[in-house]
N, C-alpha and C. Protein backbone atom coordinates (compact mmCIF):
# COMPACT_ATOMS: atom_id res chain seq x y z
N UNK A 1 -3.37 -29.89 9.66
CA UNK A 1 -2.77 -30.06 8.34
C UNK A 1 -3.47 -31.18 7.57
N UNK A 2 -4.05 -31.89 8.54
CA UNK A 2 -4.75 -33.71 7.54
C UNK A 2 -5.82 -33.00 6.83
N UNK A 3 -6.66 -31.72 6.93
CA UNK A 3 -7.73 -31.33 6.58
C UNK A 3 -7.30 -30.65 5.38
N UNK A 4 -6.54 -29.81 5.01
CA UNK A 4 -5.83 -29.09 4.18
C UNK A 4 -5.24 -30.03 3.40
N UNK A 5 -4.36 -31.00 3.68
CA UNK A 5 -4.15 -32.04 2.39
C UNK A 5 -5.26 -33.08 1.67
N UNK A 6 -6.60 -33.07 2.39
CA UNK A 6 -7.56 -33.85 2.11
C UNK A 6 -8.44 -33.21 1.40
N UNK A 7 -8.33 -31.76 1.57
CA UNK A 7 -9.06 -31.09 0.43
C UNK A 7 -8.39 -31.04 -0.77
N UNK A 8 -6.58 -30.95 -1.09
CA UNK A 8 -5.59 -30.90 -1.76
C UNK A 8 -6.06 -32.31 -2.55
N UNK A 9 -6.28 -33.56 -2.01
CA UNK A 9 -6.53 -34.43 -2.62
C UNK A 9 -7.66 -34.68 -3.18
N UNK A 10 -8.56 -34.41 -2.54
CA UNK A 10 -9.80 -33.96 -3.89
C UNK A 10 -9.72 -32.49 -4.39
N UNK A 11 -9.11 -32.80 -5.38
CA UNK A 11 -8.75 -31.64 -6.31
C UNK A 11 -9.78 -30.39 -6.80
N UNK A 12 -10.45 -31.70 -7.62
CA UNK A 12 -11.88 -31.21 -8.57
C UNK A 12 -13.22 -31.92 -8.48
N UNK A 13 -13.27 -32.51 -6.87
CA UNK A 13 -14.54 -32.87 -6.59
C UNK A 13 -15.53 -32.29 -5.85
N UNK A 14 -16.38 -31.68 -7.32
CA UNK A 14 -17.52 -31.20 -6.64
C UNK A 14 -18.75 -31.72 -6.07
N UNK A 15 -18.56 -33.05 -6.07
CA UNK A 15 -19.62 -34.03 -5.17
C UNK A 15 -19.42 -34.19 -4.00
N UNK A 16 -20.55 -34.24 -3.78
CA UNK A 16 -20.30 -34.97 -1.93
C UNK A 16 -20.40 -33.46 -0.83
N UNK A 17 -20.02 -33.44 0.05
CA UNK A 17 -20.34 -32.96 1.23
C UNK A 17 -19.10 -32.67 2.01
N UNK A 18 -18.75 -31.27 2.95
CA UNK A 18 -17.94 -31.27 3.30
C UNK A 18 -18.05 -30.22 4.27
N UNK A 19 -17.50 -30.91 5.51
CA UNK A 19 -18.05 -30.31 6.97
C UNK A 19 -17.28 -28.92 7.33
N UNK A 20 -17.77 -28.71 8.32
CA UNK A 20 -17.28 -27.29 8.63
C UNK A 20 -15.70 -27.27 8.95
N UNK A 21 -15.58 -27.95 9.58
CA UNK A 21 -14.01 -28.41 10.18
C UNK A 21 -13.24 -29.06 8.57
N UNK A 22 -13.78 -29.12 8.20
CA UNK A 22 -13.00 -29.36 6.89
C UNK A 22 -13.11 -28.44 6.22
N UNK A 23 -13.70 -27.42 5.81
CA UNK A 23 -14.24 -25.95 4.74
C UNK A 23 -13.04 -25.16 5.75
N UNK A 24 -13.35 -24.66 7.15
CA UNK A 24 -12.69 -23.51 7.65
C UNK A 24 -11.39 -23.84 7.91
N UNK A 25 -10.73 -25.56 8.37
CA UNK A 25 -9.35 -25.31 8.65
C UNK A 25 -8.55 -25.11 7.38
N UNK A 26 -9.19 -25.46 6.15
CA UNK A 26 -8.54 -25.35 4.80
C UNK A 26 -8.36 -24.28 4.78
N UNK A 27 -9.24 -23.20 5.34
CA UNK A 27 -9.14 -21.56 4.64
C UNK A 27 -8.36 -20.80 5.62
N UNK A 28 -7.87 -21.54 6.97
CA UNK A 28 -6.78 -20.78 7.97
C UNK A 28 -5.80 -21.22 7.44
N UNK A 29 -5.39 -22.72 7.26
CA UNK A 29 -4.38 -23.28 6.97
C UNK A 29 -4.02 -22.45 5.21
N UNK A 30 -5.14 -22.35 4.55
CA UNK A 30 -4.43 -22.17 3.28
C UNK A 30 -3.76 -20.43 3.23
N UNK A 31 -4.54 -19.60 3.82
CA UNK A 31 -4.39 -18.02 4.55
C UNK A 31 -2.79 -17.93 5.17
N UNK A 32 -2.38 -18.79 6.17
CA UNK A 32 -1.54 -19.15 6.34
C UNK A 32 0.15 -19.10 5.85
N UNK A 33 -0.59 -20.18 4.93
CA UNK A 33 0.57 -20.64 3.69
C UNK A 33 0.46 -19.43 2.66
N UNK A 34 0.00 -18.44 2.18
CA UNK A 34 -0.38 -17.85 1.42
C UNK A 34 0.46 -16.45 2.25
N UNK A 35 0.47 -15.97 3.32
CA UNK A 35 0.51 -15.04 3.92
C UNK A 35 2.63 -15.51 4.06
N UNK A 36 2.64 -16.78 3.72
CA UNK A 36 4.39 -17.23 4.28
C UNK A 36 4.82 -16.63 3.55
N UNK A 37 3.97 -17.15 2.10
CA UNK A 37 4.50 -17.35 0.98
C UNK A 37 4.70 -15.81 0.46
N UNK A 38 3.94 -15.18 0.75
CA UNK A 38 4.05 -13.67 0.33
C UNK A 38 5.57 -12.92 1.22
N UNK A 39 5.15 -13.48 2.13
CA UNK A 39 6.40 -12.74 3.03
C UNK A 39 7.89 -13.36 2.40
N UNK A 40 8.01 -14.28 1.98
CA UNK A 40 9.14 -14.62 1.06
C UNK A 40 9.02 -13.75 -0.02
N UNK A 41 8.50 -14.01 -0.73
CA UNK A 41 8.02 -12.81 -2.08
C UNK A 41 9.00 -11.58 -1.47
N UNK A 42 7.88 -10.91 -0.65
CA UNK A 42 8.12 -9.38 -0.07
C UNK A 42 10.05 -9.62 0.46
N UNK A 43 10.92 -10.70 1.00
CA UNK A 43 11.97 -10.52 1.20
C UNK A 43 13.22 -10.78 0.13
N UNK A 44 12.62 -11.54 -0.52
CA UNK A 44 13.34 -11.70 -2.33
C UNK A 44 13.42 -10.74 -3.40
N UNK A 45 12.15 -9.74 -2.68
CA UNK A 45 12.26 -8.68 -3.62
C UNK A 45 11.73 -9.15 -5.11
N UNK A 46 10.93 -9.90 -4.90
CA UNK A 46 10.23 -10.52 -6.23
C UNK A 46 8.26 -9.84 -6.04
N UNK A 47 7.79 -9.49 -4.97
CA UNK A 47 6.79 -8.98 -5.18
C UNK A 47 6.64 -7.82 -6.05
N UNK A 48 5.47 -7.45 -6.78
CA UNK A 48 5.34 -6.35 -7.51
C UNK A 48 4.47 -5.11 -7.01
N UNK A 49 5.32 -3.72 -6.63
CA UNK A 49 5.12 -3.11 -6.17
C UNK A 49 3.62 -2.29 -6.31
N UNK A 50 2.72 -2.82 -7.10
CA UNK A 50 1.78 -2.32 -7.13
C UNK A 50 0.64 -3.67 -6.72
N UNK A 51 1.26 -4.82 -7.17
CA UNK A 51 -0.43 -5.65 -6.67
C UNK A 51 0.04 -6.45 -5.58
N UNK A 52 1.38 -6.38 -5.06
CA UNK A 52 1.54 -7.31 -4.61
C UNK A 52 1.96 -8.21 -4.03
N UNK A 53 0.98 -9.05 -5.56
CA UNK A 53 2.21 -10.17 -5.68
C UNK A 53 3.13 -10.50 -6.43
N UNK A 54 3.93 -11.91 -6.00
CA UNK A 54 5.20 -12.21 -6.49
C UNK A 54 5.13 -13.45 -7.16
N UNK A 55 5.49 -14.01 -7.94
CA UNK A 55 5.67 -15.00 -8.77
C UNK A 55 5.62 -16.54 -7.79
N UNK A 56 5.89 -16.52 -6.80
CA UNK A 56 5.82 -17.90 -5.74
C UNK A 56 4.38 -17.31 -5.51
N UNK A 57 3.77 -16.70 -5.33
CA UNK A 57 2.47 -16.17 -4.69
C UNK A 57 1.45 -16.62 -5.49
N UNK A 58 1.13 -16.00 -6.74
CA UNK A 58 0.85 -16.27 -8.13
C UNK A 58 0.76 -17.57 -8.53
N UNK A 59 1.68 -18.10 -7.89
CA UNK A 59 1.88 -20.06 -8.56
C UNK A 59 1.17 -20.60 -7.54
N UNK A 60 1.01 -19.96 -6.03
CA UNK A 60 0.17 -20.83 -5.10
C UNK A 60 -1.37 -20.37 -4.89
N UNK A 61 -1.62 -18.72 -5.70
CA UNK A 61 -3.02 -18.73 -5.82
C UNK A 61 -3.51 -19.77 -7.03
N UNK A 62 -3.02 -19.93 -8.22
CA UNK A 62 -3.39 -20.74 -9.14
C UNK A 62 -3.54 -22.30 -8.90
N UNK A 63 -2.65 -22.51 -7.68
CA UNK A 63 -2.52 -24.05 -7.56
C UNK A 63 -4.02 -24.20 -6.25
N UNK A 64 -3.89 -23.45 -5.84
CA UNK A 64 -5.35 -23.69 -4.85
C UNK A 64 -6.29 -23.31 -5.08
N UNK A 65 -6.53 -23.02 -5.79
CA UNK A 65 -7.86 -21.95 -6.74
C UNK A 65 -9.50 -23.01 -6.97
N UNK A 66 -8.60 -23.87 -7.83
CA UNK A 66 -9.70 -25.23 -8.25
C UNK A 66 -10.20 -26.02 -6.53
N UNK A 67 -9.13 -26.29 -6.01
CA UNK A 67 -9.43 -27.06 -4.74
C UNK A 67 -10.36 -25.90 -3.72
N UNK A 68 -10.21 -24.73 -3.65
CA UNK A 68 -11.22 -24.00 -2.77
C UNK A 68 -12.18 -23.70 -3.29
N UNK A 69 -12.05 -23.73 -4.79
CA UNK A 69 -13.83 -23.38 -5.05
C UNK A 69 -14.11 -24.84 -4.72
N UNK A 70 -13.68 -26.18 -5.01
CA UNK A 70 -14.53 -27.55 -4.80
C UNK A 70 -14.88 -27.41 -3.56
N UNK A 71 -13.91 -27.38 -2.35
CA UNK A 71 -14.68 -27.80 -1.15
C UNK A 71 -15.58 -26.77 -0.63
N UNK A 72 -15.75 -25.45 -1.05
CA UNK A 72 -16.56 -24.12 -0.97
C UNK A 72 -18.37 -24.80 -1.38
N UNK A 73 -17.86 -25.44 -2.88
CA UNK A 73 -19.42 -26.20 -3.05
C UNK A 73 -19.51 -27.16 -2.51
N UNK A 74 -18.98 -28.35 -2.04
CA UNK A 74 -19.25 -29.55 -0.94
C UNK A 74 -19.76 -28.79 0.45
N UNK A 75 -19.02 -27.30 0.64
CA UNK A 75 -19.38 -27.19 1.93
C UNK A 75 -20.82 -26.75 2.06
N UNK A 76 -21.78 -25.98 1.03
CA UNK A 76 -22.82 -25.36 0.72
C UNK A 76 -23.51 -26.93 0.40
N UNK A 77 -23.30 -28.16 -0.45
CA UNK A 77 -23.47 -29.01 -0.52
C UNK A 77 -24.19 -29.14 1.31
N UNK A 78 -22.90 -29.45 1.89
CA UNK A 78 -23.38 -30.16 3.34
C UNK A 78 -24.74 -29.19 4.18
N UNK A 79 -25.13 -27.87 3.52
CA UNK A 79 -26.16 -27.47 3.90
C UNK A 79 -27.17 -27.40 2.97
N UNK A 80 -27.11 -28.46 2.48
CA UNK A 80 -28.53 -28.57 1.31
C UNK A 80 -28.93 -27.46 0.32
N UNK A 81 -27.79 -26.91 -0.26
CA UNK A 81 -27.94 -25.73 -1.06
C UNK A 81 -26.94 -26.21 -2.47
N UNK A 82 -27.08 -25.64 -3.52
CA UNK A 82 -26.53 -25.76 -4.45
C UNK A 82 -25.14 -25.07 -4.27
N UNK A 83 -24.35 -25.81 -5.16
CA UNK A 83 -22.55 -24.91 -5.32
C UNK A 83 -22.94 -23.52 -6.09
N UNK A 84 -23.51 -23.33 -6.52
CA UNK A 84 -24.00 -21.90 -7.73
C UNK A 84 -24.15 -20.89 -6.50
N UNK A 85 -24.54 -21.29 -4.97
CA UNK A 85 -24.74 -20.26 -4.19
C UNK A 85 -23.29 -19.36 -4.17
N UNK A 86 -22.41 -19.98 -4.14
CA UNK A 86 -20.91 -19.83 -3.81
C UNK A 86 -20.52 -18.36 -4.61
N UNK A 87 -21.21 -18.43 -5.81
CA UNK A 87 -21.09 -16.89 -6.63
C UNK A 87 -21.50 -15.68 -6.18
N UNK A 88 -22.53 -16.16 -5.06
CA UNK A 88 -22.44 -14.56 -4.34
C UNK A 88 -21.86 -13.97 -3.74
N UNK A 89 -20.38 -14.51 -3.29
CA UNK A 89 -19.26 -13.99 -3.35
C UNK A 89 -18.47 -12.57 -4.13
N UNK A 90 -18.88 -12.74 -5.18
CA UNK A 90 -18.98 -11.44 -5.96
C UNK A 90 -19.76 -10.24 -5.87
N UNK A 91 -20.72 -10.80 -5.33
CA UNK A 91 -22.25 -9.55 -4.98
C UNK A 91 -21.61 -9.31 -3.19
N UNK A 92 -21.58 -7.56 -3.17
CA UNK A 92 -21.06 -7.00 -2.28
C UNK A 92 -21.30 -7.56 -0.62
N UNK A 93 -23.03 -7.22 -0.42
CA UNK A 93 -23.95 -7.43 0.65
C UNK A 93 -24.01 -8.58 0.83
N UNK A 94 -24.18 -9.33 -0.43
CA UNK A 94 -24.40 -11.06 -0.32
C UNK A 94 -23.71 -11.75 0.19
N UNK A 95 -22.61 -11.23 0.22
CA UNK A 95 -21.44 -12.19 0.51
C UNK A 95 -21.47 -12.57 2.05
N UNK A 96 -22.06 -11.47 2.87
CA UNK A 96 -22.22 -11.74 3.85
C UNK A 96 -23.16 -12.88 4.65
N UNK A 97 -24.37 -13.10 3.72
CA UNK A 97 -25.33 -14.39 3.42
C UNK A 97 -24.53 -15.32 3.23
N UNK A 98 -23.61 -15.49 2.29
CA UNK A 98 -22.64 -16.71 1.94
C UNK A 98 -21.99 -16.90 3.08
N UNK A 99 -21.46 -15.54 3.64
CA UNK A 99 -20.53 -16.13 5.28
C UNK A 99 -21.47 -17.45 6.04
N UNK A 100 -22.76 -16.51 5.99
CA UNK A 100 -23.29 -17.77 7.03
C UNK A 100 -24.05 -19.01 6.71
N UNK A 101 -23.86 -19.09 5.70
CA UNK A 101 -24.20 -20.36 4.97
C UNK A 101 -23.18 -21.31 5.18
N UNK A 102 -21.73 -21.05 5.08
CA UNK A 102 -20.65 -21.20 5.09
C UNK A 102 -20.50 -21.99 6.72
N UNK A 103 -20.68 -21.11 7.14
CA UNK A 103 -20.60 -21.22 9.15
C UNK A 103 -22.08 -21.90 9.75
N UNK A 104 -22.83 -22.25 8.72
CA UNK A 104 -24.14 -23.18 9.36
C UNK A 104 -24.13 -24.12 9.68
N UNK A 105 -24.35 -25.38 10.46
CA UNK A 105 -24.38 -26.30 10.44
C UNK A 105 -24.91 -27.63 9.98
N UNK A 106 -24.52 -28.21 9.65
CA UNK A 106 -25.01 -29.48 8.69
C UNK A 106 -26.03 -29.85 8.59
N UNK A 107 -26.65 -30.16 7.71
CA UNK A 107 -27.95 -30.70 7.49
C UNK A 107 -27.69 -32.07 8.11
N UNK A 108 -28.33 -32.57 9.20
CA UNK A 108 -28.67 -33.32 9.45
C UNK A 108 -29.34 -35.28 8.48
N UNK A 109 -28.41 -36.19 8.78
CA UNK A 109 -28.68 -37.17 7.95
C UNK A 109 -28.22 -36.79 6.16
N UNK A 110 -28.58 -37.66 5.74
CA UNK A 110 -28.84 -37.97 4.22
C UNK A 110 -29.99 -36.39 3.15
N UNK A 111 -28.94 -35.92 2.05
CA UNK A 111 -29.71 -35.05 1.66
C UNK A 111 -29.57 -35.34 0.49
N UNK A 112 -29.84 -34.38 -0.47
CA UNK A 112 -29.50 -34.91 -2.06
C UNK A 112 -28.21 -34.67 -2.50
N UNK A 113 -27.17 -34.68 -1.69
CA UNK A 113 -25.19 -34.35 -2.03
C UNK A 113 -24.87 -35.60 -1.62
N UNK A 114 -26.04 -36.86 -0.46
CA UNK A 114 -25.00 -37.78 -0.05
C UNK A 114 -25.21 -37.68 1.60
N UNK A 115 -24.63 -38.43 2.00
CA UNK A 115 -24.71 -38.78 3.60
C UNK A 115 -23.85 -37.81 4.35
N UNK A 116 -24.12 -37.15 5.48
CA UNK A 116 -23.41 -36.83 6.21
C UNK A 116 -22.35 -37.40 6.44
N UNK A 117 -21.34 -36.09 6.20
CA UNK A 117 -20.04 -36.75 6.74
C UNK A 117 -19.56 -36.62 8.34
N UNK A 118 -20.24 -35.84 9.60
CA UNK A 118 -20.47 -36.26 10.37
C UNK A 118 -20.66 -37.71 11.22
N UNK A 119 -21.93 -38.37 9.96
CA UNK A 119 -22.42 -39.73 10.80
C UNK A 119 -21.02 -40.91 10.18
N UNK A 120 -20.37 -40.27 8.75
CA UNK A 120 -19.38 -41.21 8.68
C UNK A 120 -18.20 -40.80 9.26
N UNK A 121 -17.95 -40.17 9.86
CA UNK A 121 -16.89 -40.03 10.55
C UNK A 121 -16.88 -40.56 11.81
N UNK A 122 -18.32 -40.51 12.64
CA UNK A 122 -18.67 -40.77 13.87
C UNK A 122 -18.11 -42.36 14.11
């Protein structure tokens, strides 16, 4: 959960660098909360029978929206690639390139995003 509120707290920072263990537990933990939150929806009878979703659902894709694209580019950041890669998300095949960009491991030392957050954590 410390990883998921630490991305929550950098909101809209697209600087800096951000490790794997910080990119993937955000996206179980936030999957998670997202998957609760629907299942409330679906028992309130507030989901909408064609997309969905429900109005609690809706308020927690919008509220995490900004914070997963930031740490999405810190995390492409921590492999020496630009945040602009992150748009191939949209391109069908590509996206699968983005998976493993995503799941690579850190550039080693100091790059042009900033110091490993590895060696500062160490």
């Amino acid at each position: 959960m410390h990883w998921y509120i630490e991305v929550l707290k950098k909101y809209a920072d697209f600087s800096g660098r951000a490790r794997r263990k910080e990119y993937w537990l955000f996206v179980l933990i936030n999957l998670a909360v997202a998957f609760t939150i629907g299942i409330i929806d679906g028992l309130a009878g507030l989901a909408d029978p064609v997309s969905g979703y429900g109005p609690l659902g809706g308020l927690y894709v919008l509220a995490v929206l900004i914070p997963g694209i930031a740490v999405g580019v810190r995390r492409l950041h921590d492999t020496d690639r630009s945040g602009w890669w992150l748009l191939m998300a949209v391109v069908p095949f590509a996206a699968i390139a983005l998976l493993i960009f995503l799941a690579s491991d850190s550039q080693a030392g100091t790059n042009q995003h900033g110091p490993s957050p590895k060696a500062v954590a160490a």
